[in-house]
PDB file of N, CA and C in Angstrom:
ATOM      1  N   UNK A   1      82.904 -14.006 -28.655  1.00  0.00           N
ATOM      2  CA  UNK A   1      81.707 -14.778 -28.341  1.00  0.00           C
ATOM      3  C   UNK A   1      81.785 -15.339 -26.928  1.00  0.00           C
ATOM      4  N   UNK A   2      83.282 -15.857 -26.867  1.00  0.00           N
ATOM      5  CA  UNK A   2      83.322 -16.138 -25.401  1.00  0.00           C
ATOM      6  C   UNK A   2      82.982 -15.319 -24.078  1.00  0.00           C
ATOM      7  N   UNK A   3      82.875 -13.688 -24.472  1.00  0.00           N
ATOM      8  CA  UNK A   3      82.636 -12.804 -23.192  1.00  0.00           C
ATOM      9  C   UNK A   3      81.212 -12.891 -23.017  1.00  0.00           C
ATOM     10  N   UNK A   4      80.130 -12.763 -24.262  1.00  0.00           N
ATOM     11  CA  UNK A   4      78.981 -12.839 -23.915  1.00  0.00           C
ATOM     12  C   UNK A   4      78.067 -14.047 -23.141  1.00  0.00           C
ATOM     13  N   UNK A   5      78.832 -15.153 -23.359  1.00  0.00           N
ATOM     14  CA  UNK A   5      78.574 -16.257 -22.617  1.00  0.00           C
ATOM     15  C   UNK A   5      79.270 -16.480 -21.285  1.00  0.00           C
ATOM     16  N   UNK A   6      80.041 -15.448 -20.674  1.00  0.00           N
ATOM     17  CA  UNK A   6      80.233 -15.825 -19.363  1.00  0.00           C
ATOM     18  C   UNK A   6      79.527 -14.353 -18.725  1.00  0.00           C
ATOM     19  N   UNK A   7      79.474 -12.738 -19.634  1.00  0.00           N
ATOM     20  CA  UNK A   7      78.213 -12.473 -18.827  1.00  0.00           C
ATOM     21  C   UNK A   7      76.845 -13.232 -18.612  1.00  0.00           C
ATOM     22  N   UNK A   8      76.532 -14.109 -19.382  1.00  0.00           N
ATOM     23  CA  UNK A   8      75.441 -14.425 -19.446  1.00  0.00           C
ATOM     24  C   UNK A   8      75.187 -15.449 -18.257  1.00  0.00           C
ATOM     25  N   UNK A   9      76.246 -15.952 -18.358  1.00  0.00           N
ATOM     26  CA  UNK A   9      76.743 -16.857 -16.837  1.00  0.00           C
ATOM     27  C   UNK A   9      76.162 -16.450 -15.980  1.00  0.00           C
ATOM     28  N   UNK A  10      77.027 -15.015 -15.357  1.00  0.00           N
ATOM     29  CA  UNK A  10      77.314 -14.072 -14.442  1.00  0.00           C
ATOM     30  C   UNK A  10      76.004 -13.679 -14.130  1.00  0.00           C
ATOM     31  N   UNK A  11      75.326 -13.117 -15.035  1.00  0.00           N
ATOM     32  CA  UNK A  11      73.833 -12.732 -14.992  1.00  0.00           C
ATOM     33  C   UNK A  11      72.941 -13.522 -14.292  1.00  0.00           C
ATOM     34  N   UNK A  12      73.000 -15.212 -14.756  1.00  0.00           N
ATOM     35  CA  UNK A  12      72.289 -15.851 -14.197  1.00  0.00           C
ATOM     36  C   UNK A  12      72.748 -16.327 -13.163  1.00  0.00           C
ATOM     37  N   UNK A  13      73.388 -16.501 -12.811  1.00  0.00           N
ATOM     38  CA  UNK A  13      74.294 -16.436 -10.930  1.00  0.00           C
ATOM     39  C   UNK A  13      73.445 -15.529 -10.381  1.00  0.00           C
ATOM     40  N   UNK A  14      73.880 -14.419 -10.603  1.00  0.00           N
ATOM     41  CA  UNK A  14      73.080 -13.300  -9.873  1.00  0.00           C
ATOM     42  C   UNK A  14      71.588 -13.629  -9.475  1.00  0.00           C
ATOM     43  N   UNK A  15      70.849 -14.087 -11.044  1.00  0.00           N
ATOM     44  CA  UNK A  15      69.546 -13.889 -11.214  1.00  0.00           C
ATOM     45  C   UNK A  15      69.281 -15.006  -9.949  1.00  0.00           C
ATOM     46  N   UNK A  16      69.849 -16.064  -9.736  1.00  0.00           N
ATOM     47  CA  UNK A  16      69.353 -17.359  -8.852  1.00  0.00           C
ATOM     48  C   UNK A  16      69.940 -17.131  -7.311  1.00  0.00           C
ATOM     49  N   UNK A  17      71.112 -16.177  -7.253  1.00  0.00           N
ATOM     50  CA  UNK A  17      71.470 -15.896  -5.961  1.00  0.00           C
ATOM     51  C   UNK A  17      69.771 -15.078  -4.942  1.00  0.00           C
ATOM     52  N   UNK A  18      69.627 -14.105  -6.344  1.00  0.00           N
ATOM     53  CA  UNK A  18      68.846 -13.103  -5.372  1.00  0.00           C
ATOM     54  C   UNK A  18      67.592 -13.923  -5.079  1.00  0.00           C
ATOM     55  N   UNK A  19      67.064 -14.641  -6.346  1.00  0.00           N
ATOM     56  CA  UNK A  19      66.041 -15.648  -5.804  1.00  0.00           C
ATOM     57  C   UNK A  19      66.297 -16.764  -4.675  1.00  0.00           C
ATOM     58  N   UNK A  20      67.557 -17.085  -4.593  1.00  0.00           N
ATOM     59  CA  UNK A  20      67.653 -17.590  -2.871  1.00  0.00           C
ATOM     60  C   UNK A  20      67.103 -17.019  -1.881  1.00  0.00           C
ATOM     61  N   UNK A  21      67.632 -15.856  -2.163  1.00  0.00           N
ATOM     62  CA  UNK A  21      67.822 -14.741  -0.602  1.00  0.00           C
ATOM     63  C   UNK A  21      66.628 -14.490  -0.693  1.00  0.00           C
ATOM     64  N   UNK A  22      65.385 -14.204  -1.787  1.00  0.00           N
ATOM     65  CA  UNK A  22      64.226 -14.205  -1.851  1.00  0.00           C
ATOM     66  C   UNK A  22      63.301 -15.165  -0.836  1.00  0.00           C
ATOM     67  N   UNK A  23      63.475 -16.528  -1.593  1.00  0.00           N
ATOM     68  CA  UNK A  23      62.956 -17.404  -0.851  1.00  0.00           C
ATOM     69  C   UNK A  23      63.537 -17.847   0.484  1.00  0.00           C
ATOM     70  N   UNK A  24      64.731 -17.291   0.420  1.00  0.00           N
ATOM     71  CA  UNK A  24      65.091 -17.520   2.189  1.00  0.00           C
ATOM     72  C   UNK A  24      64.850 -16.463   3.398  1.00  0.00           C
ATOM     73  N   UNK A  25      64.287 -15.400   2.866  1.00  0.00           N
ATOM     74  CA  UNK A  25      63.627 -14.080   3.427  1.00  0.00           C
ATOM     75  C   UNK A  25      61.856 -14.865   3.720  1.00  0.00           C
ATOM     76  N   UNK A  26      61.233 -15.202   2.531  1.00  0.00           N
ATOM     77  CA  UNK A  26      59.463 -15.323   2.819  1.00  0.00           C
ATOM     78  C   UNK A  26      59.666 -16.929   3.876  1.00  0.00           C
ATOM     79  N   UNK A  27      61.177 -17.614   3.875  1.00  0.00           N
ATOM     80  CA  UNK A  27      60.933 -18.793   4.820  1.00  0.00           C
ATOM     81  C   UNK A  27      61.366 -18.307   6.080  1.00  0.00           C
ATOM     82  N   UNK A  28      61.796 -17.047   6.586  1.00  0.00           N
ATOM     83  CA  UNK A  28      62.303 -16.336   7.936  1.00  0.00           C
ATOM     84  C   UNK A  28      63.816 -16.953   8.241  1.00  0.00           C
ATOM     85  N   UNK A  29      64.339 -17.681   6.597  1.00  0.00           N
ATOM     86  CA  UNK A  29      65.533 -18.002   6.934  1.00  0.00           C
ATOM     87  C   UNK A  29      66.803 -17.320   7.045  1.00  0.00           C
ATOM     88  N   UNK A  30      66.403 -15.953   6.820  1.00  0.00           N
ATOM     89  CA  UNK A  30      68.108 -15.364   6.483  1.00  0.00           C
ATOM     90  C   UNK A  30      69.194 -15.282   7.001  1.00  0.00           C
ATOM     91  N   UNK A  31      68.638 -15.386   8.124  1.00  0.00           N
ATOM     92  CA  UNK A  31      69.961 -15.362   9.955  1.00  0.00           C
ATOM     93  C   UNK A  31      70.365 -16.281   9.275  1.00  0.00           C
ATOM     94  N   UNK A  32      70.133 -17.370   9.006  1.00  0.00           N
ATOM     95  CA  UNK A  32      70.597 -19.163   8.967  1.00  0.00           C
ATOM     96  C   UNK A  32      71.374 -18.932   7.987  1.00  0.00           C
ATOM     97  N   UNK A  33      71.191 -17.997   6.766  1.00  0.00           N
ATOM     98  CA  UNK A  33      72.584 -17.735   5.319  1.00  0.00           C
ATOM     99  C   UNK A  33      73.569 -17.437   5.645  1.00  0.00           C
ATOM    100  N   UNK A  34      73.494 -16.484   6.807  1.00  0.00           N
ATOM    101  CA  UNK A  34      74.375 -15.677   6.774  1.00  0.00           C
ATOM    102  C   UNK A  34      75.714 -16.996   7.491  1.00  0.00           C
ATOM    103  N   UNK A  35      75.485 -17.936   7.854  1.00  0.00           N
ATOM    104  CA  UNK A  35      76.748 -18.672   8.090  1.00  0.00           C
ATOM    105  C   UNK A  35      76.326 -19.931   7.751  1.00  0.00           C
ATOM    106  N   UNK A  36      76.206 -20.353   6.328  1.00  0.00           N
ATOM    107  CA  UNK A  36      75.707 -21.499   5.534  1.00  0.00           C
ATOM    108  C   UNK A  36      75.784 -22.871   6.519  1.00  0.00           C
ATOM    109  N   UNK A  37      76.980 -22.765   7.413  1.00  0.00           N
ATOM    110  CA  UNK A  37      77.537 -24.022   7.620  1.00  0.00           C
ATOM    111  C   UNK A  37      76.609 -24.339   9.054  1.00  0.00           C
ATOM    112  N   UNK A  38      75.696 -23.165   9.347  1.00  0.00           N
ATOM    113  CA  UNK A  38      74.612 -23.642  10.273  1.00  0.00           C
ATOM    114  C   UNK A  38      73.005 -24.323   9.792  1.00  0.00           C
ATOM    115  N   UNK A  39      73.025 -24.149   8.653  1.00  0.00           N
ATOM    116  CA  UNK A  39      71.767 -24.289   7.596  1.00  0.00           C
ATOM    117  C   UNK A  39      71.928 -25.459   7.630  1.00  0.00           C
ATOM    118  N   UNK A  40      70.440 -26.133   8.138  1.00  0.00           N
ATOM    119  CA  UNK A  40      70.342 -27.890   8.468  1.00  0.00           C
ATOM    120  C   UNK A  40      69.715 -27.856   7.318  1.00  0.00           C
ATOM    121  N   UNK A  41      69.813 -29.440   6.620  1.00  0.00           N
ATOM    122  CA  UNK A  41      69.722 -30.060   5.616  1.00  0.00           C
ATOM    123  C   UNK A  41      68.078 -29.544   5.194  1.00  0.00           C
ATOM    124  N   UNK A  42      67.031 -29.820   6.414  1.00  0.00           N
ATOM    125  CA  UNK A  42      65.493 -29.641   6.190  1.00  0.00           C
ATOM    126  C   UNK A  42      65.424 -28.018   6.051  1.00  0.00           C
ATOM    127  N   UNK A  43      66.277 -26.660   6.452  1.00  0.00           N
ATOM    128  CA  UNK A  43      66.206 -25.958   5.990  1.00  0.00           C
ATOM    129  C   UNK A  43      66.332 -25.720   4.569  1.00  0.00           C
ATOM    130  N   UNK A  44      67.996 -26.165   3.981  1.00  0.00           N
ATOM    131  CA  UNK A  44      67.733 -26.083   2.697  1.00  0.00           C
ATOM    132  C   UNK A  44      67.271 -27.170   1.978  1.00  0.00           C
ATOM    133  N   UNK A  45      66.830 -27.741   2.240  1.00  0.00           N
ATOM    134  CA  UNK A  45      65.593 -28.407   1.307  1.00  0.00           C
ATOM    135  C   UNK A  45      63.946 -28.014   1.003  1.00  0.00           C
ATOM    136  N   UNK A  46      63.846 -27.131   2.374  1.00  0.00           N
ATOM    137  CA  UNK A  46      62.573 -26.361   2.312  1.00  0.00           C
ATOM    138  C   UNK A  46      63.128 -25.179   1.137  1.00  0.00           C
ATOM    139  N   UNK A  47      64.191 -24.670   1.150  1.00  0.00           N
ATOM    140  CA  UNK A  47      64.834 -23.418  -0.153  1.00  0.00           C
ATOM    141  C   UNK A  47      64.310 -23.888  -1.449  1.00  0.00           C
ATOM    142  N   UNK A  48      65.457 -24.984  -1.187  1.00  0.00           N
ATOM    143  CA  UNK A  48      65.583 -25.624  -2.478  1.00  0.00           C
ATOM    144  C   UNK A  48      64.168 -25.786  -3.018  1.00  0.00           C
ATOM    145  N   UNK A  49      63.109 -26.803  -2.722  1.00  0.00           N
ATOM    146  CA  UNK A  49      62.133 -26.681  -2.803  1.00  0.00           C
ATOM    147  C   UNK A  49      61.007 -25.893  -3.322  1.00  0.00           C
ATOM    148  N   UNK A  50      61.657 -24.689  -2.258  1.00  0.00           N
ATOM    149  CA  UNK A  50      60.553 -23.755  -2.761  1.00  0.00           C
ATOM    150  C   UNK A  50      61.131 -22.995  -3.902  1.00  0.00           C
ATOM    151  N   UNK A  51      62.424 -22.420  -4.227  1.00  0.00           N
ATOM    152  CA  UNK A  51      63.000 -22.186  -5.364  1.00  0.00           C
ATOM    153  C   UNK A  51      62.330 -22.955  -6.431  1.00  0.00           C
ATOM    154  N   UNK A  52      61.846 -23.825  -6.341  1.00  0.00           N
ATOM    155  CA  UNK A  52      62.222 -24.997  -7.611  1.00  0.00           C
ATOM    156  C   UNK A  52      60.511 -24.416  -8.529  1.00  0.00           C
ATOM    157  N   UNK A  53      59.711 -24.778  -7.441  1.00  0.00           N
ATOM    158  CA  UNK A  53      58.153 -24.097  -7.010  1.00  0.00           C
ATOM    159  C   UNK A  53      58.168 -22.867  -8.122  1.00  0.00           C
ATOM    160  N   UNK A  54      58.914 -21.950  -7.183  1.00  0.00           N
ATOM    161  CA  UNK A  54      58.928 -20.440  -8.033  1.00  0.00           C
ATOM    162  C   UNK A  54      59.556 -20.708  -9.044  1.00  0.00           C
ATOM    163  N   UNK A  55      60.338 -21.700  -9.483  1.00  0.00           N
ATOM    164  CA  UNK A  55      60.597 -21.351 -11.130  1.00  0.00           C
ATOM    165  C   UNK A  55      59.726 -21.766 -11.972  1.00  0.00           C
ATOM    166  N   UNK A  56      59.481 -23.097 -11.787  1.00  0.00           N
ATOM    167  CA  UNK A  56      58.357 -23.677 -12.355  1.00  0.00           C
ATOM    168  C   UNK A  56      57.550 -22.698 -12.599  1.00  0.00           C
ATOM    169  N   UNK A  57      56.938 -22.128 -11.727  1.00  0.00           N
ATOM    170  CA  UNK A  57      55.568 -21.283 -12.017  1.00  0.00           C
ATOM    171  C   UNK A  57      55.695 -19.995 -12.613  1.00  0.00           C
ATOM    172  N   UNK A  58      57.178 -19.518 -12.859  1.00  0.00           N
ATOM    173  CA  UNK A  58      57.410 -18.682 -13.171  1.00  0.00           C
ATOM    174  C   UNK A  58      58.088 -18.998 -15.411  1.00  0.00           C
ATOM    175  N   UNK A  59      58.176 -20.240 -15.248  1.00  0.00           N
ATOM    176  CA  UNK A  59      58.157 -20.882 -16.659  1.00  0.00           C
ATOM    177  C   UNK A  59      57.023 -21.260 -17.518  1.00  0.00           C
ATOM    178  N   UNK A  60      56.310 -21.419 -16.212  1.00  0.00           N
ATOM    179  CA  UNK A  60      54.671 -21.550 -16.921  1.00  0.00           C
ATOM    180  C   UNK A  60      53.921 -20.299 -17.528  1.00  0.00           C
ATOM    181  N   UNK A  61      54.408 -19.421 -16.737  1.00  0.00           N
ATOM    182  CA  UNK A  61      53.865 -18.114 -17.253  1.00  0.00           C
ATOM    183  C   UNK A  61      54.478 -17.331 -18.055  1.00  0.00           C
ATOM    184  N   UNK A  62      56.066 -17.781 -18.271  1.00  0.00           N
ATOM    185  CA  UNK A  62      55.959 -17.215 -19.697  1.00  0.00           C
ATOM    186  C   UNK A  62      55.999 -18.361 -20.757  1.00  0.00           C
ATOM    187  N   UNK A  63      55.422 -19.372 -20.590  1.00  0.00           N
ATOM    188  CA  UNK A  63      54.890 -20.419 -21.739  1.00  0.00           C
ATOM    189  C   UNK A  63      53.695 -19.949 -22.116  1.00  0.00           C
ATOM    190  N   UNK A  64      53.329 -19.464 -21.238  1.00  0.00           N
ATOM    191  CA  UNK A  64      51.841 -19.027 -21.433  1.00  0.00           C
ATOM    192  C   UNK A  64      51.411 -17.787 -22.054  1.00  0.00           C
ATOM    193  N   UNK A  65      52.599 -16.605 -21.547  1.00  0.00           N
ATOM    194  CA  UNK A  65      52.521 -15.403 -22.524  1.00  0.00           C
ATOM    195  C   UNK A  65      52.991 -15.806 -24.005  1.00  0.00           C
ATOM    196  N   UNK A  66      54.028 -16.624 -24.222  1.00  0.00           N
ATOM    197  CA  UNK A  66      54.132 -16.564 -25.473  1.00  0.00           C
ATOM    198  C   UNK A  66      53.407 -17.376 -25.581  1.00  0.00           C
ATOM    199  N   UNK A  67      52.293 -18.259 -25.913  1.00  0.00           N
ATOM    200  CA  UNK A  67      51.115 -18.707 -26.756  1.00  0.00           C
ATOM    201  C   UNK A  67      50.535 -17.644 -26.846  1.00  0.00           C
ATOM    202  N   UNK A  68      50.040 -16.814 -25.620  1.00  0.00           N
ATOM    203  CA  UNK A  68      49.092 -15.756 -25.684  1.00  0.00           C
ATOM    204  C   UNK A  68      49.573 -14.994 -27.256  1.00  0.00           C
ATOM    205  N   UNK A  69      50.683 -14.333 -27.040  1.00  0.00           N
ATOM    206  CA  UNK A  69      50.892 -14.113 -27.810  1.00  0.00           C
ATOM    207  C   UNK A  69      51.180 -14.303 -29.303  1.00  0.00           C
ATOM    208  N   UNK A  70      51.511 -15.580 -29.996  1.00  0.00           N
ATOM    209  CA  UNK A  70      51.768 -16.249 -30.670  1.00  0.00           C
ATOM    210  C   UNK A  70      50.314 -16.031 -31.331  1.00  0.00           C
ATOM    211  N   UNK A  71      49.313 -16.556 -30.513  1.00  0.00           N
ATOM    212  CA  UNK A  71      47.636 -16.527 -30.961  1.00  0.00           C
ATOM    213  C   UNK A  71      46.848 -14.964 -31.382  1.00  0.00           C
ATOM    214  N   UNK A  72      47.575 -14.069 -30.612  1.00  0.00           N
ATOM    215  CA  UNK A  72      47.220 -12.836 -31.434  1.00  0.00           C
ATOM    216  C   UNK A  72      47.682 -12.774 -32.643  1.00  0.00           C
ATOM    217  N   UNK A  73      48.856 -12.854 -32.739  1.00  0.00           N
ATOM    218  CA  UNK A  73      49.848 -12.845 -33.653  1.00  0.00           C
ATOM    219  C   UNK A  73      49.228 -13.400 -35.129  1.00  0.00           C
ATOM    220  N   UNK A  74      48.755 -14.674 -34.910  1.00  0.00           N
ATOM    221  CA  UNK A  74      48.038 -15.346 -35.543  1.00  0.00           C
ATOM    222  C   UNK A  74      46.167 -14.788 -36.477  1.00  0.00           C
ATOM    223  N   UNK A  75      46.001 -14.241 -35.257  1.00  0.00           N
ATOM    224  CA  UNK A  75      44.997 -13.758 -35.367  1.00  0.00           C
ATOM    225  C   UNK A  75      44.476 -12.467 -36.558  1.00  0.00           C
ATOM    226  N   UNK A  76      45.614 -11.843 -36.125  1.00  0.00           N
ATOM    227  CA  UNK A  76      46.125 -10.702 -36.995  1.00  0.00           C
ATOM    228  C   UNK A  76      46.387 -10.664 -38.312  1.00  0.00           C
ATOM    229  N   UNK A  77      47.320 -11.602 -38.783  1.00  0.00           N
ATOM    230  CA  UNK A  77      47.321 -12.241 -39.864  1.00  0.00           C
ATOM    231  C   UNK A  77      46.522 -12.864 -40.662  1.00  0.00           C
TER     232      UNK A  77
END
């Protein structure tokens, strides 16, 4: 049980790394990653930020598919 919970770890590392590099690509930040220890505070807080943004909105929408769904579901029955 213990292996599936540290891929699952691993997975989500990944999953939040690439969404960095995501949002640090659409902010023209990537030069600035590549040596963290030049990345001023208002840079990553604009990341951080906007990371936070894209999850949110990206939790809303699948709150929202599963009602969608849930209500067919319902419907059907």
């Amino acid at each position: 049980m213990g292996r599936k919970k540290d891929n699952d770890a691993l997975r989500e590392g990944r999953a939040l790394d690439k969404l960095k590099w995501e949002t640090a690509e659409q902010l023209g930040l990537t030069d600035d990653l590549q040596d963290a220890d030049e990345l001023s505070v208002r840079e990553a807080g604009k990341i951080g930020g906007k990371m936070v943004r894209r999850l949110v909105k990206k939790g809303e929408e699948a709150i929202a598919r599963e009602g969608a769904r849930k209500a067919r579901k319902n419907l059907t029955e």
